[in-house]
C-alpha atoms as a PDB file:
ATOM      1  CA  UNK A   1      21.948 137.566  92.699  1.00  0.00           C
ATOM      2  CA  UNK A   2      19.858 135.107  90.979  1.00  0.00           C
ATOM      3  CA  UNK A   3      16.533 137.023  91.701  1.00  0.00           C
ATOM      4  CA  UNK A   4      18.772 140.143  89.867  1.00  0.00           C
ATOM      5  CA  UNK A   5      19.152 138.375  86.684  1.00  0.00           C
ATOM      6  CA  UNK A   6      15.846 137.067  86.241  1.00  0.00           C
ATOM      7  CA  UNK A   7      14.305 140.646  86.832  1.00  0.00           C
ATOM      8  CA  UNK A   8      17.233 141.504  83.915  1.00  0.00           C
ATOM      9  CA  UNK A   9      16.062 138.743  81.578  1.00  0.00           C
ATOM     10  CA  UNK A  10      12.492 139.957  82.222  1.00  0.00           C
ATOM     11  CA  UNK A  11      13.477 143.462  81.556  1.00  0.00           C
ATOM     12  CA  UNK A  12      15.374 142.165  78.287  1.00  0.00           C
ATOM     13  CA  UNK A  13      12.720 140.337  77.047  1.00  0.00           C
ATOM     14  CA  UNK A  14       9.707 142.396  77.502  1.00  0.00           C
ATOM     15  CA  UNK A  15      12.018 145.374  75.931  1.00  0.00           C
ATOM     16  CA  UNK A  16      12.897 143.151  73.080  1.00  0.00           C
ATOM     17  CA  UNK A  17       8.466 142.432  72.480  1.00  0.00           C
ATOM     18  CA  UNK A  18       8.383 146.580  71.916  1.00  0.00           C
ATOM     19  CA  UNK A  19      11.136 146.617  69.802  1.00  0.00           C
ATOM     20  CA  UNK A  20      13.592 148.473  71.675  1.00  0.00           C
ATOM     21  CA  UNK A  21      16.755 146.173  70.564  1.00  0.00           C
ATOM     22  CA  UNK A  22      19.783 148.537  72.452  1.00  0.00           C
ATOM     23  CA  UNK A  23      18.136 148.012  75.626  1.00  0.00           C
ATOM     24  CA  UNK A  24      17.314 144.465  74.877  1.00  0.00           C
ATOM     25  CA  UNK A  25      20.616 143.052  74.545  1.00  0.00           C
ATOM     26  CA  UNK A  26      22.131 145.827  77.313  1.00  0.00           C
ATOM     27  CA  UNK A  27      19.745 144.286  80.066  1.00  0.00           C
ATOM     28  CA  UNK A  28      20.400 140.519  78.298  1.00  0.00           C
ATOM     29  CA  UNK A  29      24.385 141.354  78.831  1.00  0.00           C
ATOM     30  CA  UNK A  30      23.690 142.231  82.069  1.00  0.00           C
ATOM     31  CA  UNK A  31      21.520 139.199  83.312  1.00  0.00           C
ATOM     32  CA  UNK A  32      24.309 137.017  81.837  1.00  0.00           C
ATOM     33  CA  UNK A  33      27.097 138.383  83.472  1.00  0.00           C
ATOM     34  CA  UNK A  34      24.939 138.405  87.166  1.00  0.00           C
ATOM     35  CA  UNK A  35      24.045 134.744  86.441  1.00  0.00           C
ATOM     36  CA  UNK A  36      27.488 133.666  85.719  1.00  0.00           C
ATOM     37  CA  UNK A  37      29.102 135.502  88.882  1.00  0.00           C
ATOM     38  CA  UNK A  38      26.624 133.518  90.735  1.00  0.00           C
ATOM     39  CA  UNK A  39      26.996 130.659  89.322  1.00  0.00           C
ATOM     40  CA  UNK A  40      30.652 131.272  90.265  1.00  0.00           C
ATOM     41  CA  UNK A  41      30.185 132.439  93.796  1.00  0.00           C
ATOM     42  CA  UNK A  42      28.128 128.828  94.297  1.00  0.00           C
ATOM     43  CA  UNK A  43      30.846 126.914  93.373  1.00  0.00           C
ATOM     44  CA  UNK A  44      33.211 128.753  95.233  1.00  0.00           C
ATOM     45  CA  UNK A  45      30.908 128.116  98.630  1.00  0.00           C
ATOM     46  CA  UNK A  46      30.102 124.453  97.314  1.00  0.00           C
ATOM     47  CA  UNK A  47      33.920 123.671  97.033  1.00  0.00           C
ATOM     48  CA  UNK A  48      34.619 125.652 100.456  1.00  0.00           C
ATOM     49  CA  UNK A  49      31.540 123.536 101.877  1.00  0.00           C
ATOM     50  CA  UNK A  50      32.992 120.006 100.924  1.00  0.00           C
ATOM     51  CA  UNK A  51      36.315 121.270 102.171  1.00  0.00           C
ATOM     52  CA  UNK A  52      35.037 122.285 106.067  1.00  0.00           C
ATOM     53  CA  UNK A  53      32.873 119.003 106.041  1.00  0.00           C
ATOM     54  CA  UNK A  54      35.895 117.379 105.224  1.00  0.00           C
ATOM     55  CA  UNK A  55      37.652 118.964 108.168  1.00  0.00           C
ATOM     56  CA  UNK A  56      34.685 118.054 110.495  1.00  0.00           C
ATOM     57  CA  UNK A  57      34.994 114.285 110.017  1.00  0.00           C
END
């Protein structure tokens, strides 16, 4: 998901250099939201992680 968003923020960026703006800030919307779900789905496995290990001892 991660490698998603940077290819997005590359996209964004490299549209931005040429001047196509609309595109720019679609693909920068885009890498944002992806980054943020995984950010989300980590914690979500992090929390789920301390909770098993928990469990285990």
């Amino acid at each position: 998901m991660l490698h998603w968003a940077l290819i997005f923020l590359v996209v964004s960026i490299i549209a931005g250099v040429f001047g196509f703006t609309g595109i720019s800030a679609a693909t920068a919307g885009i890498a944002k939201v992806l980054f943020f779900i995984a950010i989300a789905i980590f914690l979500i496995f992090l929390v789920l992680a301390l909770m098993g290990g928990a469990l285990v001892l």
